[in-house]
Protein backbone atom coordinates (compact mmCIF):
# COMPACT_ATOMS: atom_id res chain seq x y z
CA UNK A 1 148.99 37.96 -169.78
CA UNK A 2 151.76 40.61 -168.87
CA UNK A 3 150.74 42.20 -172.56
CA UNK A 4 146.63 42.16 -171.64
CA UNK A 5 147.34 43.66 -168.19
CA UNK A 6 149.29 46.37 -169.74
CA UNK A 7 146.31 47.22 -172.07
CA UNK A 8 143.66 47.07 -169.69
CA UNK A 9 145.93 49.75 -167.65
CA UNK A 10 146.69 52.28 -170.68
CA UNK A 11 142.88 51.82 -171.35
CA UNK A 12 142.20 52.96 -167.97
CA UNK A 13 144.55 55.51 -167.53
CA UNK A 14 142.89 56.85 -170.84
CA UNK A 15 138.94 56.12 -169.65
CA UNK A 16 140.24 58.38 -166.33
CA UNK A 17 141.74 60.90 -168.70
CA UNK A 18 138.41 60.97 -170.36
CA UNK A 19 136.30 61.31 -167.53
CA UNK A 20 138.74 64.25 -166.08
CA UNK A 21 138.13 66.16 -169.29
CA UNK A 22 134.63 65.68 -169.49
CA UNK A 23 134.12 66.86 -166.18
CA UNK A 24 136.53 69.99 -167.16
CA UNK A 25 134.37 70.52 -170.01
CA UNK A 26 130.74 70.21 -168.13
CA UNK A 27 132.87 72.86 -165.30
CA UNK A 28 133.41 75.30 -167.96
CA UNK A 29 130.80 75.33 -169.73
CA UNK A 30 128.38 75.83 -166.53
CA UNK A 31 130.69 79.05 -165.61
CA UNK A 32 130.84 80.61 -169.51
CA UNK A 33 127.50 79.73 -170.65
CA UNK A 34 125.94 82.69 -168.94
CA UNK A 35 128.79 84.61 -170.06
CA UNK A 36 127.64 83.54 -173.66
CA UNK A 37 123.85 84.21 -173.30
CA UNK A 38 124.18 87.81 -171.59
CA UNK A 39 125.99 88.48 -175.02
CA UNK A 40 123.28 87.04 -177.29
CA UNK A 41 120.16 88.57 -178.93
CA UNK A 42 118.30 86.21 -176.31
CA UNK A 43 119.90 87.06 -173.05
CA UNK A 44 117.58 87.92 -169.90
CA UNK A 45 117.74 90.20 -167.18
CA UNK A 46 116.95 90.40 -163.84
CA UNK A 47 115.44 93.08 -161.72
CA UNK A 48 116.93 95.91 -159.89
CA UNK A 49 115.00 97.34 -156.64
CA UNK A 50 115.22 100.65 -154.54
CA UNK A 51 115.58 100.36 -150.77
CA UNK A 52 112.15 99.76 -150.17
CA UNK A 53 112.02 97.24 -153.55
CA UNK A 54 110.58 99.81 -156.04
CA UNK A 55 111.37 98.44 -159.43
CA UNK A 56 113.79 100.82 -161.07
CA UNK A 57 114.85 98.54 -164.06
CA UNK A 58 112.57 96.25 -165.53
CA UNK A 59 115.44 93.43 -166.96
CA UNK A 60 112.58 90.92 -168.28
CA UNK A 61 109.99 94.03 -169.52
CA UNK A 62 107.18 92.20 -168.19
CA UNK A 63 105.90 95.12 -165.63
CA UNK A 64 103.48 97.87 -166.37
CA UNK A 65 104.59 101.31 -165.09
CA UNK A 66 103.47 105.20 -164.76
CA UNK A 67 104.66 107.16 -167.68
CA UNK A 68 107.96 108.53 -167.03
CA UNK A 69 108.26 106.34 -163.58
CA UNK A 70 111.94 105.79 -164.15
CA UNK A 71 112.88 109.13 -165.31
CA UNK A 72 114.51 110.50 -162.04
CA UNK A 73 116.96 107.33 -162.52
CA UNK A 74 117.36 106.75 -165.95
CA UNK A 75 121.16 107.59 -166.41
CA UNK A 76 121.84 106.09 -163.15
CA UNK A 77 120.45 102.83 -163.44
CA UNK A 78 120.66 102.37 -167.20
CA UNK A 79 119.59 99.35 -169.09
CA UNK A 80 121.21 97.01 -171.80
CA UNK A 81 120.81 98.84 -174.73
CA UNK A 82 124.23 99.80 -174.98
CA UNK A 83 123.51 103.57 -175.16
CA UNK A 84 124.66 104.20 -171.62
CA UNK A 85 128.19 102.44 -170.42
CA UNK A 86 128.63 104.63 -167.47
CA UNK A 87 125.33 103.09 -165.13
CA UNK A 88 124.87 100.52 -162.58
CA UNK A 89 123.03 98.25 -165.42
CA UNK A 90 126.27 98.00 -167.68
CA UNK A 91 128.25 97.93 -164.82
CA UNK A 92 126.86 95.30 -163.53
CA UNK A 93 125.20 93.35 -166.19
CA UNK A 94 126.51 89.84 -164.81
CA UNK A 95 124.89 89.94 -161.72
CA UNK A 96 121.12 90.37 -163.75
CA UNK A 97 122.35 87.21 -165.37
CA UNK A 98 118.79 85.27 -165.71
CA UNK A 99 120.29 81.97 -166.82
CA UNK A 100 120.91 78.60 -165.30
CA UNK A 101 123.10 75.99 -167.32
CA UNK A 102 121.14 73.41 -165.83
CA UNK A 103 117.55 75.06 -166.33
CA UNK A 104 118.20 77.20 -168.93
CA UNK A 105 116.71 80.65 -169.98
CA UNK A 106 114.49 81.34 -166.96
CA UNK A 107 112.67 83.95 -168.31
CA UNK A 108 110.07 84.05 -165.63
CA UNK A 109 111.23 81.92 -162.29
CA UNK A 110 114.89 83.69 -162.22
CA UNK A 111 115.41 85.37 -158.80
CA UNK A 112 118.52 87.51 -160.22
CA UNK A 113 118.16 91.06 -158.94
CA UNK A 114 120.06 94.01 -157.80
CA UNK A 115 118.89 95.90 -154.84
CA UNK A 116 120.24 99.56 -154.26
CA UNK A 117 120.81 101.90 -151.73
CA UNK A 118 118.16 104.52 -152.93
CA UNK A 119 115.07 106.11 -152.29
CA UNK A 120 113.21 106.23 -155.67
CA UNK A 121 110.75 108.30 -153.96
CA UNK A 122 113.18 111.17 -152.75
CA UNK A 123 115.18 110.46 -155.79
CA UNK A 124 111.70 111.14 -157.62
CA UNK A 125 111.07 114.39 -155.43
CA UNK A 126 114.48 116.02 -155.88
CA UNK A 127 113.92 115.45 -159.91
CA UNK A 128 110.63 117.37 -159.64
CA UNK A 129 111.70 119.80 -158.11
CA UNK A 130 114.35 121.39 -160.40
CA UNK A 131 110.57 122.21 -162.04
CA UNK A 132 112.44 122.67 -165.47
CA UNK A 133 115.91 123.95 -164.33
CA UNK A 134 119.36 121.27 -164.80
CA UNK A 135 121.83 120.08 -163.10
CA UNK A 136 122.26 117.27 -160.05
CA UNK A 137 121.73 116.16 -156.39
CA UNK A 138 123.89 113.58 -154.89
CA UNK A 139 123.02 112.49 -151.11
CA UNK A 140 124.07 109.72 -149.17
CA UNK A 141 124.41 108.44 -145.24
CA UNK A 142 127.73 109.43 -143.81
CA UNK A 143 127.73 107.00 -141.38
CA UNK A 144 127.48 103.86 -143.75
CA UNK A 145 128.34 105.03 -147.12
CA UNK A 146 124.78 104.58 -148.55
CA UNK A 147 123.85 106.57 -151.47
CA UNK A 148 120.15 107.51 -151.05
CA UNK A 149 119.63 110.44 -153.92
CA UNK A 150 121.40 110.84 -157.16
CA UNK A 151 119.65 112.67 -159.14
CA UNK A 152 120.73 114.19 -162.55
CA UNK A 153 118.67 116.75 -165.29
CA UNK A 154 117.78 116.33 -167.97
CA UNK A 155 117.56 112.45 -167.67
CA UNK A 156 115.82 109.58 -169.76
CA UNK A 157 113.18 106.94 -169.21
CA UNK A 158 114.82 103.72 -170.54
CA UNK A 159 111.39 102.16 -171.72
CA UNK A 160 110.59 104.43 -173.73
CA UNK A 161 113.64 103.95 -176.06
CA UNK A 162 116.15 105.84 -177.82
CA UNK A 163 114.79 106.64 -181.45
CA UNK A 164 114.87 110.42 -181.02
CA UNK A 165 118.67 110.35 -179.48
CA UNK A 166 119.46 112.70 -182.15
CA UNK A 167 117.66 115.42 -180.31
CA UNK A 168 118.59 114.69 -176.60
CA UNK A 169 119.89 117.88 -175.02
CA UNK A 170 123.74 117.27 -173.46
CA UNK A 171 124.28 115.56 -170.65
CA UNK A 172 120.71 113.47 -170.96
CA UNK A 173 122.34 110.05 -170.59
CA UNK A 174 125.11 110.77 -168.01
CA UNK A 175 124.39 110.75 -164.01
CA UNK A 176 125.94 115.20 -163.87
CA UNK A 177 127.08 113.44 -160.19
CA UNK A 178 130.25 111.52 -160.99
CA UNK A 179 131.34 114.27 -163.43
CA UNK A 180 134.16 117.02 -162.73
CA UNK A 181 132.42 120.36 -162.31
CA UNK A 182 133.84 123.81 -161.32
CA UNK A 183 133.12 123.77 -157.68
CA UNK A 184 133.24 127.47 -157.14
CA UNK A 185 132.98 128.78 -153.59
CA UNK A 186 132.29 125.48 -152.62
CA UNK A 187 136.19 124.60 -153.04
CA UNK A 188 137.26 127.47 -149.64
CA UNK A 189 135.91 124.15 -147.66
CA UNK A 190 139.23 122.00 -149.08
CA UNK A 191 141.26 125.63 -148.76
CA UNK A 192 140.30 125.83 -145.15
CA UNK A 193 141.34 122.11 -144.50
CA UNK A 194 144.27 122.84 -146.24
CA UNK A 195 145.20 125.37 -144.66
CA UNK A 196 144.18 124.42 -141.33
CA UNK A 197 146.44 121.10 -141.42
CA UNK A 198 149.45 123.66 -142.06
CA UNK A 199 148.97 125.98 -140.00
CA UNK A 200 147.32 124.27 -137.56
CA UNK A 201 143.77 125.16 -135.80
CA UNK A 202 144.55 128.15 -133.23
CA UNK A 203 146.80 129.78 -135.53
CA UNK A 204 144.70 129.69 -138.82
CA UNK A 205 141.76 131.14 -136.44
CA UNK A 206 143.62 133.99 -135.34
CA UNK A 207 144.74 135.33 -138.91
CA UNK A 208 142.52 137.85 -140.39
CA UNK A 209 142.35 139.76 -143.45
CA UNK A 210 141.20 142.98 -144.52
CA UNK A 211 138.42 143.15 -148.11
CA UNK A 212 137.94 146.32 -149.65
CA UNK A 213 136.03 144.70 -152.76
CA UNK A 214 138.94 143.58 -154.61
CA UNK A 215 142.62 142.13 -153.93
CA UNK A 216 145.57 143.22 -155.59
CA UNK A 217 148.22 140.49 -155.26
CA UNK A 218 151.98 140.16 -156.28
CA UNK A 219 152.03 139.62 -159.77
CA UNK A 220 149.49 142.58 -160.22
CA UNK A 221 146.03 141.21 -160.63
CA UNK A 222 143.13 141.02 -159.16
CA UNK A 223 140.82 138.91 -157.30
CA UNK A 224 137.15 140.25 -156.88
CA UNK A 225 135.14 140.34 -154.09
CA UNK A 226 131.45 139.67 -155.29
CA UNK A 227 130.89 142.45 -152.44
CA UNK A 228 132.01 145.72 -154.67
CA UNK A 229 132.21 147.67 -151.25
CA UNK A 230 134.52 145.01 -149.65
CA UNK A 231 133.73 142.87 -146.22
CA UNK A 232 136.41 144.93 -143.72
CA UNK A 233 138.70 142.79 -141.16
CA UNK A 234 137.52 139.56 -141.37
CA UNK A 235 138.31 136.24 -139.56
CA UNK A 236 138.29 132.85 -140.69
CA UNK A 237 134.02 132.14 -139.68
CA UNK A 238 133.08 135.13 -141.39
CA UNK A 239 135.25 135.01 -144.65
CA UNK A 240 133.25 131.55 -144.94
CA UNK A 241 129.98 133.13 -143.84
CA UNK A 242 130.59 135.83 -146.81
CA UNK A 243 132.66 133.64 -149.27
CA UNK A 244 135.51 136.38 -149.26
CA UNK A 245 137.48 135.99 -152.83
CA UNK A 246 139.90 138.53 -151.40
CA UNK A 247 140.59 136.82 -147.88
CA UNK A 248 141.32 133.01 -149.48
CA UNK A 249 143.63 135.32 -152.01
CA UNK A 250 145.43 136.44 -149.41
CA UNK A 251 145.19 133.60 -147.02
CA UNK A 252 147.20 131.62 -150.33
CA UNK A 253 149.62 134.24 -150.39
CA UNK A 254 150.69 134.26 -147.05
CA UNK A 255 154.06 133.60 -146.54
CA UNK A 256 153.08 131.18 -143.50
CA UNK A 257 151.24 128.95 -146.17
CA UNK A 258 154.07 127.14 -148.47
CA UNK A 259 152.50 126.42 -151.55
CA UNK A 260 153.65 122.73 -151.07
CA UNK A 261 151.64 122.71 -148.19
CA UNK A 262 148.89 123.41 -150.32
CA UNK A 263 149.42 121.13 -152.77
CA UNK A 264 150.11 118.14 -150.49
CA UNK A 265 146.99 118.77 -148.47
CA UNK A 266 145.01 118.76 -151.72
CA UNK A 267 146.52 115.79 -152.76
CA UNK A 268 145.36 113.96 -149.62
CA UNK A 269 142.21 114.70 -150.45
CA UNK A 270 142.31 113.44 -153.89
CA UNK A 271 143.22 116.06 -155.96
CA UNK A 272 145.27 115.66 -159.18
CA UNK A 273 147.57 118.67 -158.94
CA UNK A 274 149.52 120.06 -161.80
CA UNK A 275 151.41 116.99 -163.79
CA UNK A 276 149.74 114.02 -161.71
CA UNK A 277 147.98 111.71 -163.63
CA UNK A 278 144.08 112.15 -163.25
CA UNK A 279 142.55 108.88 -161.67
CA UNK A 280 139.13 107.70 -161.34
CA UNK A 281 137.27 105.98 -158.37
CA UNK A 282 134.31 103.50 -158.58
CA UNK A 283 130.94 103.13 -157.06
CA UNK A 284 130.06 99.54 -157.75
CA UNK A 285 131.61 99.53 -161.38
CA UNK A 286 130.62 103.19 -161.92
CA UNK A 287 133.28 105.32 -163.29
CA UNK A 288 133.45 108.53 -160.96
CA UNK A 289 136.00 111.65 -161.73
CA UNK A 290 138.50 112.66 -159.43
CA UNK A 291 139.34 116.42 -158.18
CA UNK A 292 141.88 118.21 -160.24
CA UNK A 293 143.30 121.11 -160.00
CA UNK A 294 146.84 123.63 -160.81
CA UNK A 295 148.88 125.24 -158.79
CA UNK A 296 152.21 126.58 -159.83
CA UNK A 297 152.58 130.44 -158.07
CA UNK A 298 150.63 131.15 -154.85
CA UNK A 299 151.12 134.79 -155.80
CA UNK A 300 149.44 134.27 -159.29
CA UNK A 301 145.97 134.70 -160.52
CA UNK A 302 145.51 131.07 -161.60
CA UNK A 303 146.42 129.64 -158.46
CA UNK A 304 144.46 131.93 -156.16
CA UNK A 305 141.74 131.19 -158.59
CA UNK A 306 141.98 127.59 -158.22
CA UNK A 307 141.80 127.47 -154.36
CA UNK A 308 138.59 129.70 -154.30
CA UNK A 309 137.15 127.52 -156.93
CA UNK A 310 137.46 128.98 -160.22
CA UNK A 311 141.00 128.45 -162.57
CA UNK A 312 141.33 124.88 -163.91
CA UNK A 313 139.69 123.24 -160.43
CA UNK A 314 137.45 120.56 -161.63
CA UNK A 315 135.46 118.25 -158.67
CA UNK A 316 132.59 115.72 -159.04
CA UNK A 317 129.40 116.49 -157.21
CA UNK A 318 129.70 112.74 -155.34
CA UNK A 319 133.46 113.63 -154.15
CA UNK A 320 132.23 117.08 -153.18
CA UNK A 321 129.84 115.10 -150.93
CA UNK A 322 132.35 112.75 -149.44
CA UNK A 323 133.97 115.41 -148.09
CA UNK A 324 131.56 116.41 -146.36
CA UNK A 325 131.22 112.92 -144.42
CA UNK A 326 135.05 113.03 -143.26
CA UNK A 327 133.76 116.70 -141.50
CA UNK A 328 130.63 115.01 -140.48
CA UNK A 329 131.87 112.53 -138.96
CA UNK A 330 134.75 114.14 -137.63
CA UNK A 331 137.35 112.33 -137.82
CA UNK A 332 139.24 113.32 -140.96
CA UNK A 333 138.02 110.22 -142.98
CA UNK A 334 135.94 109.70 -145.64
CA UNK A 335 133.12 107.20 -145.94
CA UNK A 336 133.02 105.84 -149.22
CA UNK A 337 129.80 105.65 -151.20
CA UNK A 338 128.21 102.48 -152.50
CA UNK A 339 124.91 101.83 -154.39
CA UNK A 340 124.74 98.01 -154.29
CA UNK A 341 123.10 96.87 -150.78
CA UNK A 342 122.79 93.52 -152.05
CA UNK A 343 122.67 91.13 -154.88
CA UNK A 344 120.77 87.64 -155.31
CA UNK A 345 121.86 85.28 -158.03
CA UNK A 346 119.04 83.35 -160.60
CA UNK A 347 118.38 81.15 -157.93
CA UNK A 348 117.59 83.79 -155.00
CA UNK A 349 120.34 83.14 -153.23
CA UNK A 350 122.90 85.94 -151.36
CA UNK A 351 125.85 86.76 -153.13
CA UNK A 352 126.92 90.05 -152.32
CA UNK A 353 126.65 92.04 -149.36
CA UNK A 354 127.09 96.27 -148.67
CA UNK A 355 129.96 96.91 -146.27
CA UNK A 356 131.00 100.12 -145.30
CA UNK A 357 133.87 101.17 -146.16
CA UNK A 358 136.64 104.47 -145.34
CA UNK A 359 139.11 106.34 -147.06
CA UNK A 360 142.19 107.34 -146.00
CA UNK A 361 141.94 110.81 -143.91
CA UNK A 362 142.22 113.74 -145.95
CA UNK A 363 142.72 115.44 -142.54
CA UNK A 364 143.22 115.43 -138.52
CA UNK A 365 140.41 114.72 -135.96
CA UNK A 366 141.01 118.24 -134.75
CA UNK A 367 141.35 119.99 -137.86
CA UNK A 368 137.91 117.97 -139.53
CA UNK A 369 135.68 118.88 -136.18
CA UNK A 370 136.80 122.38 -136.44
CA UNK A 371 135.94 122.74 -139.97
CA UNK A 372 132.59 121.01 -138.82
CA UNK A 373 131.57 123.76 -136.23
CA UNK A 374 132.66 126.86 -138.92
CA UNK A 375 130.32 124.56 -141.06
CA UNK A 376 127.46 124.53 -138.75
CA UNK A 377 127.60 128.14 -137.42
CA UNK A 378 127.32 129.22 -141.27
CA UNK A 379 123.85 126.84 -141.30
CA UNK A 380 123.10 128.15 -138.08
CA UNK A 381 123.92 132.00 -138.76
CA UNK A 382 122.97 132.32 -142.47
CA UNK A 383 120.37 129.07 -143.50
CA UNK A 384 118.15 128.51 -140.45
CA UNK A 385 115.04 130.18 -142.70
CA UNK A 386 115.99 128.92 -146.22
CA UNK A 387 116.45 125.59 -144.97
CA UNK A 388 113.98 125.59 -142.01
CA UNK A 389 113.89 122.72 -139.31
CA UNK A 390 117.22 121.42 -140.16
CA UNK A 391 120.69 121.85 -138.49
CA UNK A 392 122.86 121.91 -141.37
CA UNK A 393 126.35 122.35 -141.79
CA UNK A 394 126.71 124.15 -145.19
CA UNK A 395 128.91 126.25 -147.98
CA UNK A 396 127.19 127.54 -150.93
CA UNK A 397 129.49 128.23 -154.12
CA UNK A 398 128.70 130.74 -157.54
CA UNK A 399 130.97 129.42 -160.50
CA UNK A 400 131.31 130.46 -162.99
CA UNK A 401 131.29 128.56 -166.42
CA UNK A 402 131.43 128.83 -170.06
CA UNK A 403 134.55 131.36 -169.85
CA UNK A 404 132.23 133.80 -167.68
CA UNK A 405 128.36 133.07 -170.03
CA UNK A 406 126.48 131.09 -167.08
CA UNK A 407 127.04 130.93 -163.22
CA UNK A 408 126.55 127.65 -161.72
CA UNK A 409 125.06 127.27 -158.10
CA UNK A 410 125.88 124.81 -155.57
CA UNK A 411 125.16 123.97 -151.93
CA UNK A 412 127.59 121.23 -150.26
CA UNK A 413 126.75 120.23 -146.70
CA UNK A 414 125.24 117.44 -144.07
CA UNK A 415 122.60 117.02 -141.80
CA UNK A 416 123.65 117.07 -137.92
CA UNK A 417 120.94 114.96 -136.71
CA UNK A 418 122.39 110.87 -135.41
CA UNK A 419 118.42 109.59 -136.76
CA UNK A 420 119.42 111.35 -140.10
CA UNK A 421 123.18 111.73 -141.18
CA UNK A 422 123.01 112.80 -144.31
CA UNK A 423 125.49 114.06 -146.60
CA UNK A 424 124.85 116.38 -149.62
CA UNK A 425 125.93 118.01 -152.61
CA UNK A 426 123.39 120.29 -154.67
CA UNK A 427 124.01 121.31 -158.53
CA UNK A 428 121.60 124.24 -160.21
CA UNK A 429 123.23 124.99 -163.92
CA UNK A 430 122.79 128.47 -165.30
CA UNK A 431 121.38 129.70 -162.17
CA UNK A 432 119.96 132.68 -163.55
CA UNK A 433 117.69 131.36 -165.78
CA UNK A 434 115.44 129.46 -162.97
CA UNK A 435 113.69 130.67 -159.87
CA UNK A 436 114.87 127.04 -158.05
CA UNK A 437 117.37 127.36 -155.19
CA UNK A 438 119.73 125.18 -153.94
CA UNK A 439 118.16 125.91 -150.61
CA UNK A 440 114.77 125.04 -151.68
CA UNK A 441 115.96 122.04 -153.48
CA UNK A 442 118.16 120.77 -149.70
CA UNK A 443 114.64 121.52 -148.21
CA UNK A 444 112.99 118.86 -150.51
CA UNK A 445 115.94 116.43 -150.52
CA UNK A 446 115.87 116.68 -146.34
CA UNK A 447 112.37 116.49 -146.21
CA UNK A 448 111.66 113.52 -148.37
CA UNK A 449 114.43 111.84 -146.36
CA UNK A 450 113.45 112.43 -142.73
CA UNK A 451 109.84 112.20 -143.58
């Protein structure tokens, strides 16, 4: 008996084993199936929606659309093709999952979508609008971190495929936005914060500097005024109003400014300065460049260069923008971007919800509200035709590129208006060889927005 009760336990201990390890097995094969299918010829993929639930990527095919209807957002959103890594598609390709272990390859009732934070139509009417010309517009709400616009020339529309690759001009499958770019003038805006933190508000503001059309500094070179006949005494507001090479020269060289100053304040903001190892932020899985810059002599040409925007300063369009949110705001702190609002699994439920989200401050409260109102008198003083009906806060920037061949144009700035707050950054390439504007392109992106 003792023998046959000692069985019957080792064959129950072994029937529990069993079970345990079929249930294990059932567990992981429910959670790496889909893993297993979205890499397979015969994987399918859900939707992903604009804001107002536009279709901008067509996972199962199935829709019919206007020619060239996702063109404005085709190396954005991306697809599964493989050609394009960097987009919210390959990014996020396990959230489109369309299959259920327990129903299998729903290739028509699977609810798995992505919805986004954009406006395919304002996305759509930046895109026209470059009429030809290349380049980028990022915008997004600086209250919750929502991007709205990203918009990037020349682009692709993913349906129609990718046979002529061979003769896509550069940049065609990349969103220009999350790329480092030479910010030109638009870079005095992180000098002035800079500087400002240092120094401090009243004292900064009282400093002035005389422009005769060029600046001589220490080491014997010089710094260029794009003014040939020079500005005169200028303060802080009007160097910004005229973008005054030879004031930021000399506000770098002052001997209240320590260059460690500088570089600390640029590293709260982001930058990578001299030897620090260049990092990368994400927007929902998309790879996005950080600032970079060097500065080794505040009395050299390089490093005067780099504060005013030229040298080896490289910033992304998108981190250009969040700047702009931390003055915005006014409070020294960024509001970080996000594209996802929201994402429903194959069954239509919730799974992932937009919260908004800060940085830490790249500055003070005092110093970020000052910077606002030198921000919004320049709108105010120098934009109030060119960008009509708005109260902007702007600084335009000319940089130059391709060791001195093209001049690139940009706009950064935000919308003071609590219905509207918008935060921008505008990108024309090669500026002389288009009539477009960055002013004319804010006016579209502000008017398809507020509309």
């Amino acid at each position: 008996m003792k023998s046959i009760r000692r069985c019957q336990h080792i064959i129950t201990i072994f029937l529990l084993i069993f079970i345990a390890g079929m249930a294990a097995l059932v567990i992981k094969i429910n959670r790496e199936a889909p893993f297993y299918m979205m890499n397979s010829d015969h994987h399918e993929l859900g939707m992903v929606y604009d804001r107002n639930g536009e279709v901008l990527f067509d996972g199962q095919g199935t829709g019919q659309y206007p020619d060239n209807y996702f063109l404005d957002v085709g190396n954005l959103i991306g697809d599964d093709k493989g050609q394009m890594e960097n987009t919210l598609v390959a990014r996020n390709i396990k959230k489109l999952n369309n299959y259920s272990f327990s129903e299998g390859l729903l290739e028509t009732g699977g609810q798995a979508a992505i919805y986004t934070t954009l406006d395919h139509y304002a996305n759509r009417a930046v895109y026209d609008a470059y009429a030809g010309a290349r380049g980028c517009t990022v915008a997004y709400n600086y209250k919750t971190g929502e991007i709205l616009v990203c918009a990037s020339v020349p682009s692709v529309d993913v349906t129609k495929g990718y046979a002529d690759i061979a003769n896509f001009e550069s940049g065609t499958l990349i969103s220009k936005a999350m790329y480092g770019t030479v910010p030109g003038s638009t870079q005095k805006v992180s000098t002035v914060i800079t500087a400002m933190e240092s120094l401090g508000r009243d004292r900064l503001l009282a400093k002035s500097y005389n422009c005769v059309g060029r600046y001589l500094n220490a080491n014997g070179d010089y710094i260029d005024c794009h003014n040939v006949l020079g500005h005169g005494t200028l303060n802080l507001q009007q160097a910004v109003e005229n973008s005054c090479n030879p004031y930021f020269a000399q506000l770098v060289s002052d001997p209240d400014l320590p260059l460690e100053n500088i570089i600390q304040g640029y590293r709260r903001m982001g930058y990578a300065v001299n030897d620090d190892k260049e990092e990368y932020f994400n927007i929902d899985g998309i790879i996005c460049e950080k600032a970079s810059t060097t500065l080794v002599d505040k009395n050299e040409f390089r490093t005067q260069w780099g504060c005013i925007g030229q040298g080896d300063t490289l910033v992304s369009p998108v981190q250009l923008m969040m700047w702009q949110s931390a003055v915005a705001n006014g409070t020294g702190k960024m509001t970080m971007p996000h594209l996802i609002d929201r994402v429903f699994s194959v069954h239509g439920n919730i799974t992932q919800i937009a919260k908004t989200k800060y940085g830490d401050k790249i500055c003070s409260e005092e110093t970020a509200q000052a910077v606002r109102q030198i921000l919004l008198t320049n709108g105010s003083n120098n934009y109030s035709v060119s960008i009509a009906g708005y109260n902007v806060g702007v600084k335009s920037g000319t940089a130059q590129v391709k060791e001195g061949a093209e001049e690139n144009s940009l706009l950064v700035g935000f919308l003071d208006d609590a219905r509207h707050p918008i935060a921008f950054c505008i990108l024309i390439e090669n500026m002389y060889s288009t009539t477009v504007t960055t002013e004319q392109l804010a006016t579209v992106l502000l008017n398809a927005l507020c509309s």
